[in-house]
N, C-alpha and C. Protein backbone atom coordinates (compact mmCIF):
# COMPACT_ATOMS: atom_id res chain seq x y z
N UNK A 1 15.60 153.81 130.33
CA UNK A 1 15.31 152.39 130.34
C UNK A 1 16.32 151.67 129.45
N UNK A 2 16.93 150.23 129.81
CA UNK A 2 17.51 149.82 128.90
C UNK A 2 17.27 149.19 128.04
N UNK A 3 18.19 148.79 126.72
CA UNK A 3 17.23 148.32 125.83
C UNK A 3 17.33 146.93 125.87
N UNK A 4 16.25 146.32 125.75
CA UNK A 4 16.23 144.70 125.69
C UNK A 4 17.01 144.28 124.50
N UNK A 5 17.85 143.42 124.57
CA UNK A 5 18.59 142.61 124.18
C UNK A 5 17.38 141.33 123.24
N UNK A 6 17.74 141.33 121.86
CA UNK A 6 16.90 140.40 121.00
C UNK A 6 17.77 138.94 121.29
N UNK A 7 17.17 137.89 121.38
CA UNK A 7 17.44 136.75 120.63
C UNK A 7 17.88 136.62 119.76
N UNK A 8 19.37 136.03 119.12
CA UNK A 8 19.41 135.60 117.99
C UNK A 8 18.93 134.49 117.20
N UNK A 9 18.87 133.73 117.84
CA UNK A 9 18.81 132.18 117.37
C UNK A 9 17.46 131.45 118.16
N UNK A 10 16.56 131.98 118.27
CA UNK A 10 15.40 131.33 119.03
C UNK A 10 15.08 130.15 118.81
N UNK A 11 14.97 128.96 118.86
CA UNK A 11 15.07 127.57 118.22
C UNK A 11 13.19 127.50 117.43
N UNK A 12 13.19 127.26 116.42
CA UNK A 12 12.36 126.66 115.46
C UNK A 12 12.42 126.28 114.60
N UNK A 13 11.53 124.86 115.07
CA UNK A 13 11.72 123.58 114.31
C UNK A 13 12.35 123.86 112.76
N UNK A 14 10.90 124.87 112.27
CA UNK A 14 10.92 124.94 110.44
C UNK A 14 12.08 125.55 110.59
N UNK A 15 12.72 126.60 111.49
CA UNK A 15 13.68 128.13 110.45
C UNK A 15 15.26 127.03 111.14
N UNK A 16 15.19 126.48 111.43
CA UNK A 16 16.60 125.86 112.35
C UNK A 16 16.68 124.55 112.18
N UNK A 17 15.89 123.32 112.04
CA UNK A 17 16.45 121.93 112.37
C UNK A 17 15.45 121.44 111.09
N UNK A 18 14.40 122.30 110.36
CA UNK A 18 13.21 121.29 109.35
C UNK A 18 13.52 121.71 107.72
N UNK A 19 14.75 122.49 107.78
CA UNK A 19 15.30 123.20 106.51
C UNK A 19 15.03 122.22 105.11
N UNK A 20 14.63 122.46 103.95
CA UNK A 20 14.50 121.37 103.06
C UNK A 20 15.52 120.93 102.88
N UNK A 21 15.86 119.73 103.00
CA UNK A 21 16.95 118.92 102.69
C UNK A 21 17.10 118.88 101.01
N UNK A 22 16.37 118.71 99.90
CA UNK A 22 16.54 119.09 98.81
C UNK A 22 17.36 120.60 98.46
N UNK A 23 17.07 121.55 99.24
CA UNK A 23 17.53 122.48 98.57
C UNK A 23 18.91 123.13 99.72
N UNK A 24 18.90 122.62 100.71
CA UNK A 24 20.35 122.90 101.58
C UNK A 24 21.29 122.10 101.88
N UNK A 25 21.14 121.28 101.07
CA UNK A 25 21.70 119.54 100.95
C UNK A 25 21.82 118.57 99.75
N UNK A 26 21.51 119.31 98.56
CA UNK A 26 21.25 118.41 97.48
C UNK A 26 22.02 116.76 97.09
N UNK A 27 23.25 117.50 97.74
CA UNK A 27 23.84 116.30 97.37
C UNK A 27 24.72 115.18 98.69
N UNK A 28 24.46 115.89 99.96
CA UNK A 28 25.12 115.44 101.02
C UNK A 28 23.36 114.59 101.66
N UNK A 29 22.58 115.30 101.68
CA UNK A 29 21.53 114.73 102.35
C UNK A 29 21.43 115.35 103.70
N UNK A 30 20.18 114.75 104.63
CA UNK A 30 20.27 114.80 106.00
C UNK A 30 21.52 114.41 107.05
N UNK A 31 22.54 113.55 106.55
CA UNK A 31 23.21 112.64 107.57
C UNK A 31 24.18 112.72 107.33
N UNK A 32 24.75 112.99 108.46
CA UNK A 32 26.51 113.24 109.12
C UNK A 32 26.97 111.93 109.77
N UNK A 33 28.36 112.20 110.04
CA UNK A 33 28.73 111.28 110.92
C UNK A 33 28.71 111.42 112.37
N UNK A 34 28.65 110.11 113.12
CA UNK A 34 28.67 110.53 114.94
C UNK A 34 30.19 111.15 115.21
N UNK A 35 31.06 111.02 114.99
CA UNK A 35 32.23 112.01 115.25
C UNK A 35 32.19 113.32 115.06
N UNK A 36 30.94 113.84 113.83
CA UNK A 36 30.75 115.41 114.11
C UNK A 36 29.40 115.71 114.95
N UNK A 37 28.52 114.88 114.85
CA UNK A 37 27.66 114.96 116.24
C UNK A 37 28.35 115.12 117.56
N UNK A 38 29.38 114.80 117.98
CA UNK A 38 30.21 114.71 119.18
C UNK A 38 31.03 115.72 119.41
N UNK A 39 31.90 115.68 118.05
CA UNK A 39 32.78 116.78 118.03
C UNK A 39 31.94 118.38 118.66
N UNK A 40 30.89 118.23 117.97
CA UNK A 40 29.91 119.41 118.28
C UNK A 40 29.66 119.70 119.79
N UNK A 41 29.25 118.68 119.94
CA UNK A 41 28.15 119.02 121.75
C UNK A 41 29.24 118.31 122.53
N UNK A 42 30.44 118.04 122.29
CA UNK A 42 31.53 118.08 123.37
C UNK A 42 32.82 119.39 123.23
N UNK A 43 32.68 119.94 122.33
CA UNK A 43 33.66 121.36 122.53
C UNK A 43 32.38 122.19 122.86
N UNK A 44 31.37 122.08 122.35
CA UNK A 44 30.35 123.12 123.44
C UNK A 44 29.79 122.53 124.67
N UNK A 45 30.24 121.72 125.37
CA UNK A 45 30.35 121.39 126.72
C UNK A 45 31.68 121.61 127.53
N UNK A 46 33.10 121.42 126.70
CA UNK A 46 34.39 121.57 127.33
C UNK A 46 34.44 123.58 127.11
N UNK A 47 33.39 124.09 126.30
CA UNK A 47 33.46 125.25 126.66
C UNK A 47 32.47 125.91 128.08
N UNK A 48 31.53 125.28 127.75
CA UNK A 48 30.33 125.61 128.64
C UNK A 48 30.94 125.70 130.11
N UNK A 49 31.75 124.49 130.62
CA UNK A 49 32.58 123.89 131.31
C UNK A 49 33.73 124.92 131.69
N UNK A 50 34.23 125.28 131.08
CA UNK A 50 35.44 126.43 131.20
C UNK A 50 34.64 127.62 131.99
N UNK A 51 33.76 128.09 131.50
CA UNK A 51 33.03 129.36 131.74
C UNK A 51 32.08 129.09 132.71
N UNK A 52 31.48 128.34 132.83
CA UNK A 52 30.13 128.07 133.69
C UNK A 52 30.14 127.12 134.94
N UNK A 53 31.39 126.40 134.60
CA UNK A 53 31.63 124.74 135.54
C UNK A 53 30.32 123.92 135.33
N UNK A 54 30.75 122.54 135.67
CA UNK A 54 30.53 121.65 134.95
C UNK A 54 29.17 121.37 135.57
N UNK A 55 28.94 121.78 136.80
CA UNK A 55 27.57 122.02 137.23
C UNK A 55 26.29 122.48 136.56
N UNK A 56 26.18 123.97 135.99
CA UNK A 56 25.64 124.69 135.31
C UNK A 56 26.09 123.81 133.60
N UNK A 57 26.73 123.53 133.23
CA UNK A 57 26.95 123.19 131.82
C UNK A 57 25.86 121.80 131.95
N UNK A 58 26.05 121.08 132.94
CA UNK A 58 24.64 119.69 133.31
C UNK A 58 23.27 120.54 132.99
N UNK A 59 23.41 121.46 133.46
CA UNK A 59 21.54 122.12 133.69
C UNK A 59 21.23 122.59 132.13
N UNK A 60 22.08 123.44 131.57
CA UNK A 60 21.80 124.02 130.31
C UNK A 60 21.55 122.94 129.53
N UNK A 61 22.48 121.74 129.25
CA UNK A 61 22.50 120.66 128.19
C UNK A 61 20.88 120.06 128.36
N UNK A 62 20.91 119.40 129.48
CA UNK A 62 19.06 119.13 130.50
C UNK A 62 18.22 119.68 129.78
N UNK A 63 18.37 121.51 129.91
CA UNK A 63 17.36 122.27 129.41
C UNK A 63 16.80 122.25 127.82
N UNK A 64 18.09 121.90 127.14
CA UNK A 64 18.09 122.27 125.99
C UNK A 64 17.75 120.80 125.42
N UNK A 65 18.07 119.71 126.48
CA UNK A 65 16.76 118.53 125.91
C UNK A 65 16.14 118.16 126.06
N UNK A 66 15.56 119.45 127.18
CA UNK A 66 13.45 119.23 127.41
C UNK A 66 13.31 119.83 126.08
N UNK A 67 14.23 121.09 125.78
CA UNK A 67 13.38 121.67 124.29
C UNK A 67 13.47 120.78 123.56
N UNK A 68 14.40 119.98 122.94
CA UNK A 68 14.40 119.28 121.84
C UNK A 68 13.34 118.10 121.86
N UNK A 69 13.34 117.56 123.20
CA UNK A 69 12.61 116.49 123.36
C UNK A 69 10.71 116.86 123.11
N UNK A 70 10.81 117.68 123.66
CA UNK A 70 9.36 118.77 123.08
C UNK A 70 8.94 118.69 121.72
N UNK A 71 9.87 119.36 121.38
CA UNK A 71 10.07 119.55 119.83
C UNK A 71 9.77 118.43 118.57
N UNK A 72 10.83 117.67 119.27
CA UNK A 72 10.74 116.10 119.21
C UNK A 72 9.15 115.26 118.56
N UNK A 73 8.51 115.48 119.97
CA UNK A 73 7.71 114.79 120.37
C UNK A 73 6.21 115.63 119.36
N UNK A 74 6.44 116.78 119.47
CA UNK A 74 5.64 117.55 118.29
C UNK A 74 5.19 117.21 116.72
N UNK A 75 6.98 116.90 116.51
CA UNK A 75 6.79 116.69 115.19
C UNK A 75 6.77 114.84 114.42
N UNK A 76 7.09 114.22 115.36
CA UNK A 76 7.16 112.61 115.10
C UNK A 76 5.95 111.63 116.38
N UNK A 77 5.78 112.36 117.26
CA UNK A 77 5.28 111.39 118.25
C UNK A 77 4.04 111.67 118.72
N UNK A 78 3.42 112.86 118.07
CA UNK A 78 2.01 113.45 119.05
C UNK A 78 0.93 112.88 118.67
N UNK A 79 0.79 111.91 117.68
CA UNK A 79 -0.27 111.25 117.69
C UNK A 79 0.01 109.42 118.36
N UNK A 80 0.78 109.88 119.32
CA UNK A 80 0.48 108.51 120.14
C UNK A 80 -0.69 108.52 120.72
N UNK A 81 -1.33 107.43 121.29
CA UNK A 81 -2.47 107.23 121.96
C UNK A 81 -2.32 106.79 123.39
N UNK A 82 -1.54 106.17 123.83
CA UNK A 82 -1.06 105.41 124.91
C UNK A 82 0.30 105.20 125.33
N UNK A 83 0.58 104.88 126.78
CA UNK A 83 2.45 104.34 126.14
C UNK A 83 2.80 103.67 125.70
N UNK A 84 1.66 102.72 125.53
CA UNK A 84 2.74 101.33 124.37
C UNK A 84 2.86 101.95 122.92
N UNK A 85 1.82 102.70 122.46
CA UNK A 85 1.93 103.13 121.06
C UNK A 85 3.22 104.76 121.07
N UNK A 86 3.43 105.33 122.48
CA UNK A 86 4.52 106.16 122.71
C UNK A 86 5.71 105.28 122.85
N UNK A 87 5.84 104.10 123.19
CA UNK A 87 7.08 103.69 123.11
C UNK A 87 7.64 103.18 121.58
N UNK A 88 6.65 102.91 121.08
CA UNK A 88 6.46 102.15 120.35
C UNK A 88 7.41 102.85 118.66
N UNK A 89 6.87 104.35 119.10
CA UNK A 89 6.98 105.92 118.39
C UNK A 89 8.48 106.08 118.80
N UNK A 90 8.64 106.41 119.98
CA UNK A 90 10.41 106.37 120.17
C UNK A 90 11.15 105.62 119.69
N UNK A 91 11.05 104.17 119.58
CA UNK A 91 11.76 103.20 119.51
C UNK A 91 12.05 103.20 118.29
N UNK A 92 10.99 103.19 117.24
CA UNK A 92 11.23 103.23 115.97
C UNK A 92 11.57 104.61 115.55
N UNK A 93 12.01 105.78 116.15
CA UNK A 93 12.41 107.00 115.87
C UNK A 93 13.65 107.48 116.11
N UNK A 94 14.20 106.35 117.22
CA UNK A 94 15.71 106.32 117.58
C UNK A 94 16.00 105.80 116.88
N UNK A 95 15.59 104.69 115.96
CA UNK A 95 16.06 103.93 115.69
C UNK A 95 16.53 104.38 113.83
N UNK A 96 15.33 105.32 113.58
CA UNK A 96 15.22 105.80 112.37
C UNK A 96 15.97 106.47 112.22
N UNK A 97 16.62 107.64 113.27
CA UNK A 97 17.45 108.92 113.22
C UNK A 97 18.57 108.18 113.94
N UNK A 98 18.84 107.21 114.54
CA UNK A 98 20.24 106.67 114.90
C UNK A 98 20.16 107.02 115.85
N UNK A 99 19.48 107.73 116.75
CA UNK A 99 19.74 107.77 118.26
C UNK A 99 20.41 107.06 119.27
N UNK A 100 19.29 105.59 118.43
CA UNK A 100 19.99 104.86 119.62
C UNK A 100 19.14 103.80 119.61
N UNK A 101 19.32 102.60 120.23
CA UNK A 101 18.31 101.75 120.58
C UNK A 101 17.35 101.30 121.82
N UNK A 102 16.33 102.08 122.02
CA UNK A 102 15.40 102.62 122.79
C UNK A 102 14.44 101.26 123.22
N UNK A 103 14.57 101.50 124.42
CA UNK A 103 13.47 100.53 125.37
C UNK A 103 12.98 100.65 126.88
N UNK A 104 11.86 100.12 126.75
CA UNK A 104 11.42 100.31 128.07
C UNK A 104 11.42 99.36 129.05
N UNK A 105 12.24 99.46 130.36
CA UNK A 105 13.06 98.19 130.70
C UNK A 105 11.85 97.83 131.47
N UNK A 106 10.92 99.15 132.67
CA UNK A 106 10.04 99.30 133.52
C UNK A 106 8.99 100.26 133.31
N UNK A 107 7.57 99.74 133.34
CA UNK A 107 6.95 100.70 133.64
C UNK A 107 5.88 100.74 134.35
N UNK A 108 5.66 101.90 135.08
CA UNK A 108 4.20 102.15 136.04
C UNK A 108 3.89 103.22 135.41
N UNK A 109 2.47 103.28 134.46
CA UNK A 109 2.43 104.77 133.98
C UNK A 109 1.25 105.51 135.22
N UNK A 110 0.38 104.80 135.98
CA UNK A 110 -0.11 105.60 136.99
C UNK A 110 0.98 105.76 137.64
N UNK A 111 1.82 105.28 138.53
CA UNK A 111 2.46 105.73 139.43
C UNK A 111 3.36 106.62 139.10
N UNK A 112 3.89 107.55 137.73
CA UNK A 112 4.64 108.14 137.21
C UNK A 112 6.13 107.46 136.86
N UNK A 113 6.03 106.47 137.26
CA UNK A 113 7.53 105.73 137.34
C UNK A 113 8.00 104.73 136.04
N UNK A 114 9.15 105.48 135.40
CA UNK A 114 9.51 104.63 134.20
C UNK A 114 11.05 104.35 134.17
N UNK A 115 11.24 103.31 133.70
CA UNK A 115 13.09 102.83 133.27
C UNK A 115 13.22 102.45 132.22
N UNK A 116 14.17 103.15 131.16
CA UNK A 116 14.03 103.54 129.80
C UNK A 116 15.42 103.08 129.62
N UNK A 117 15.96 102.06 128.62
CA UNK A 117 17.50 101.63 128.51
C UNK A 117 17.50 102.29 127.08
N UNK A 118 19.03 103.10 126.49
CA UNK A 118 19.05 103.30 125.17
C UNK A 118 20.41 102.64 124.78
N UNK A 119 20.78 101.69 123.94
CA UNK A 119 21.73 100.83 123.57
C UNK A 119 22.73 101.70 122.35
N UNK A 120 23.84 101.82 122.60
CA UNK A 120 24.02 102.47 121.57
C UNK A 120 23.97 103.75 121.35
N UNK A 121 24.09 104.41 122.49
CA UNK A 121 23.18 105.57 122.48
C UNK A 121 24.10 106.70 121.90
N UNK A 122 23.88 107.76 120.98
CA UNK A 122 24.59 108.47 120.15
C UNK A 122 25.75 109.26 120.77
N UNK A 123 25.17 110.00 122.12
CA UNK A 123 26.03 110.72 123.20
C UNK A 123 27.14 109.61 123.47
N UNK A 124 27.63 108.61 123.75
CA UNK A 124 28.47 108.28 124.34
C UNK A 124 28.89 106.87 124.25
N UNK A 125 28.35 105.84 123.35
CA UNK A 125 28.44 104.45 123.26
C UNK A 125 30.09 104.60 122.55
N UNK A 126 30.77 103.48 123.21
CA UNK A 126 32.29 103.39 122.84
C UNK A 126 33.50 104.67 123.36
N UNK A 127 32.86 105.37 124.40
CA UNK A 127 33.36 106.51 124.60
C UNK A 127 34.23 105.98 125.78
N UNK A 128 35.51 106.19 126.04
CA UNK A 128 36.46 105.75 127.54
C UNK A 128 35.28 105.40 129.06
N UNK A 129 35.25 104.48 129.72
CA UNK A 129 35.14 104.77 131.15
C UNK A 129 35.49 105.96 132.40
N UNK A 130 34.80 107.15 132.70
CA UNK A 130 34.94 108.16 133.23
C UNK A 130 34.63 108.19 134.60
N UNK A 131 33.55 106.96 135.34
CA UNK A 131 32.61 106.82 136.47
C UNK A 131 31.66 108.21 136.22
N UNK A 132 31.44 108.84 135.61
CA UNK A 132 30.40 109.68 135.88
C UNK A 132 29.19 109.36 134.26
N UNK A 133 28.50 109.46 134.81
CA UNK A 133 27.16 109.68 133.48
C UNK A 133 27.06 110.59 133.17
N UNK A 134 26.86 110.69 131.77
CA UNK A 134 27.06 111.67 131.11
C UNK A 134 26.08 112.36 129.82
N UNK A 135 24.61 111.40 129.84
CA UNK A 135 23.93 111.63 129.20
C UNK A 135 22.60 112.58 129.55
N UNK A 136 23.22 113.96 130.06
CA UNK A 136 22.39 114.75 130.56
C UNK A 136 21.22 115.74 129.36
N UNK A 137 21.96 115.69 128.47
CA UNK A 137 21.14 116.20 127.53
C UNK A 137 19.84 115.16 126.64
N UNK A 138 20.40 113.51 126.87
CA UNK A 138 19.32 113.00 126.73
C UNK A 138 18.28 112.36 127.98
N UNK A 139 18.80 113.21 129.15
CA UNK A 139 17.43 112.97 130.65
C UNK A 139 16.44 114.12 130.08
N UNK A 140 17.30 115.51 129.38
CA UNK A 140 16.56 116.13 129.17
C UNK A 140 15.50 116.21 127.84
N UNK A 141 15.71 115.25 127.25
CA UNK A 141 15.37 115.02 125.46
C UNK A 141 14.02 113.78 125.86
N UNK A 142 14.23 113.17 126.70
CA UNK A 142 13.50 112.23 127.54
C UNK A 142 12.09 112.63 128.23
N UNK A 143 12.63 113.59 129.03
CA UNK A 143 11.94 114.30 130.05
C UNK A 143 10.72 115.18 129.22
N UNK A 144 11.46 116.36 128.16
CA UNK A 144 10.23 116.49 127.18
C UNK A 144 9.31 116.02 126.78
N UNK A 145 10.25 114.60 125.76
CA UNK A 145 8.86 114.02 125.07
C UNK A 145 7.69 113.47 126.46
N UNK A 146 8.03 112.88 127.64
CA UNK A 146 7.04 112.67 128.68
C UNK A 146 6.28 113.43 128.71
N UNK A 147 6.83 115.17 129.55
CA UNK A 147 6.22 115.95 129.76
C UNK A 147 5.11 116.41 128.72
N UNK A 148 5.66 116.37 127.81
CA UNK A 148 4.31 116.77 126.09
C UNK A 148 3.86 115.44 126.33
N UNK A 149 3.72 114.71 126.35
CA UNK A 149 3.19 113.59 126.24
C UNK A 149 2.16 113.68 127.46
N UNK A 150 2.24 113.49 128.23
CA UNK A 150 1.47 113.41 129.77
C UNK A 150 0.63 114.85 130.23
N UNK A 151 1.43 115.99 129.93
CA UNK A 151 0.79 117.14 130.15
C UNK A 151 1.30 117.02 131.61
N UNK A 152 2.28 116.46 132.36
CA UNK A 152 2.37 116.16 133.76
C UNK A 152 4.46 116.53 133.86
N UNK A 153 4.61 116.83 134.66
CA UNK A 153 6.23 117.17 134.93
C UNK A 153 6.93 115.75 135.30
N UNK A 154 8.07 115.95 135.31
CA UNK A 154 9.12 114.68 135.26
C UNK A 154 10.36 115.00 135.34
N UNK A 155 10.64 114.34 136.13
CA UNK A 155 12.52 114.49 136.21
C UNK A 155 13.05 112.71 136.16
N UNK A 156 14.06 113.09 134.79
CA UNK A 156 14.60 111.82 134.66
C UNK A 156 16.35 111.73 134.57
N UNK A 157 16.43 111.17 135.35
CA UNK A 157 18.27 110.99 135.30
C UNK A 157 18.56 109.70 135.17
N UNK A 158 19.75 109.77 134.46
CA UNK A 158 20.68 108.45 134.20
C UNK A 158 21.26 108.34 135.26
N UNK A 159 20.79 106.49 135.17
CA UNK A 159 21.12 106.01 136.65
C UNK A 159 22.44 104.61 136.24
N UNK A 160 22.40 105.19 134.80
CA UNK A 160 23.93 103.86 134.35
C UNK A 160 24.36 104.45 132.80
N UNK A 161 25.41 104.32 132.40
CA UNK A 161 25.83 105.02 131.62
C UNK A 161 27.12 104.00 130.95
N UNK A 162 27.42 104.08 129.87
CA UNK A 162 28.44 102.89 128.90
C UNK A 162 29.77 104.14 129.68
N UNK A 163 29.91 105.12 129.96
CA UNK A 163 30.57 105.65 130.38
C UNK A 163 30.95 105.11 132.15
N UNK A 164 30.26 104.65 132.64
CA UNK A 164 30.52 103.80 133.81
C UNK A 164 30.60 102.33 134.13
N UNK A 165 30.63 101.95 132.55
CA UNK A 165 31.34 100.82 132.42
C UNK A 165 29.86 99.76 132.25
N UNK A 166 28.83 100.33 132.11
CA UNK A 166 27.05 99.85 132.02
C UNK A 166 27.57 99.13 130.44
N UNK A 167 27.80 99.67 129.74
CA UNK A 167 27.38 99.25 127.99
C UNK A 167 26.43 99.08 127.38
N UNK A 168 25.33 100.39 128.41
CA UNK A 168 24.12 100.82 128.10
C UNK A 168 23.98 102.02 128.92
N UNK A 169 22.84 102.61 128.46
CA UNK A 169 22.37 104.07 129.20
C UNK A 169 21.18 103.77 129.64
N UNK A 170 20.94 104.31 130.84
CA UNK A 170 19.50 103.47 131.86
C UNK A 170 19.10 104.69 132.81
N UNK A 171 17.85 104.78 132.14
CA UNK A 171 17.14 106.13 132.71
C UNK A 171 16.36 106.04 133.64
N UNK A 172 15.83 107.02 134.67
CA UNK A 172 15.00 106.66 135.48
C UNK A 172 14.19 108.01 135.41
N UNK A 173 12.61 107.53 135.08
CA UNK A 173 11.78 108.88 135.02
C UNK A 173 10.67 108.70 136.40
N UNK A 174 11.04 109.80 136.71
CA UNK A 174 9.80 110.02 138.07
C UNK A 174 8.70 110.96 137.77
N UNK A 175 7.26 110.94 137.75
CA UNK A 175 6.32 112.14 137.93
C UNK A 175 6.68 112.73 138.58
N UNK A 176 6.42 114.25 138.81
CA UNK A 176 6.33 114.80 139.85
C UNK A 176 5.45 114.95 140.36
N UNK A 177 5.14 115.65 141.97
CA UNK A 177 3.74 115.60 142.19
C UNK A 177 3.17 116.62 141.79
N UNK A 178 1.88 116.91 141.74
CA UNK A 178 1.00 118.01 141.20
C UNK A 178 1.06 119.28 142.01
């Protein structure tokens, strides 16, 4: 039989992203600049990209921001009550961590249907005109906090992007059906 292969890096919250900032940071703090936020998750996309094509490098980034958005939504947003008090939680959480400036342009929360604009948004505001959107890791950071939120599935894609010349990022979340 072969042997299973361990995980290195399994993502949790406390051992990976909730580290005490007093004692692994004393004197820098929580906060970087957006040029090394970028620098980061764009050479691990122009790698992902090399190896995987740019197809598969969309799905992983997605994936990895239903986890975060999960995660997310765990540790800052789970005592919402409703969506106005869930938007309410994002908005002032993008806004707190620099994300971005978060709003809800549309919403039907029975019908599953939402349009979510983020101004500013950390992935890509001031970045060249490319025609393609490019904020796949926050459809997927999106899509989480819903999904924890609703207990219901969702697929949300950017349907405008400061990268297509928008000078905003404009999401579109659909329920899925049951």
């Amino acid at each position: 039989m072969a042997e299973q292969k361990t995980r290195k890096y399994a993502f949790s919250w406390d051992d990976t992203v909730g580290a005490d900032m007093q004692v692994a940071r004393p004197h820098l703090g929580p906060n970087t600049r957006i040029e090394t936020y970028r620098l980061f998750q764009f050479t691990l996309r122009d790698v992902l990209e090399q190896h995987y094509g740019a197809e598969t490098a969309d799905i992983l980034f997605r994936e990895a921001g239903v986890l975060a958005g999960k995660s997310f939504f765990d540790k800052f947003l789970s005592d919402a009550v409703d969506i106005p008090s869930l938007a309410n939680k994002i908005q002032k959480s993008f806004n707190d961590f620099g994300i971005g400036i978060f709003r809800v342009e549309d919403a039907s929360p029975d019908g599953g249907h939402f349009i979510f604009t983020v101004d500013e948004d950390l992935d890509c505001s001031g970045l060249p005109d490319t025609s393609d959107v490019i904020c796949v890791y926050d459809e997927g950071f999106i899509q989480g906090v819903l999904e924890s939120f609703s207990g219901r599935g969702f697929d949300v894609r950017e349907i405008d992007c400061w990268c297509t010349g928008s000078r905003t990022c404009r999401f579109e979340a659909k329920g899925k059906a049951s």
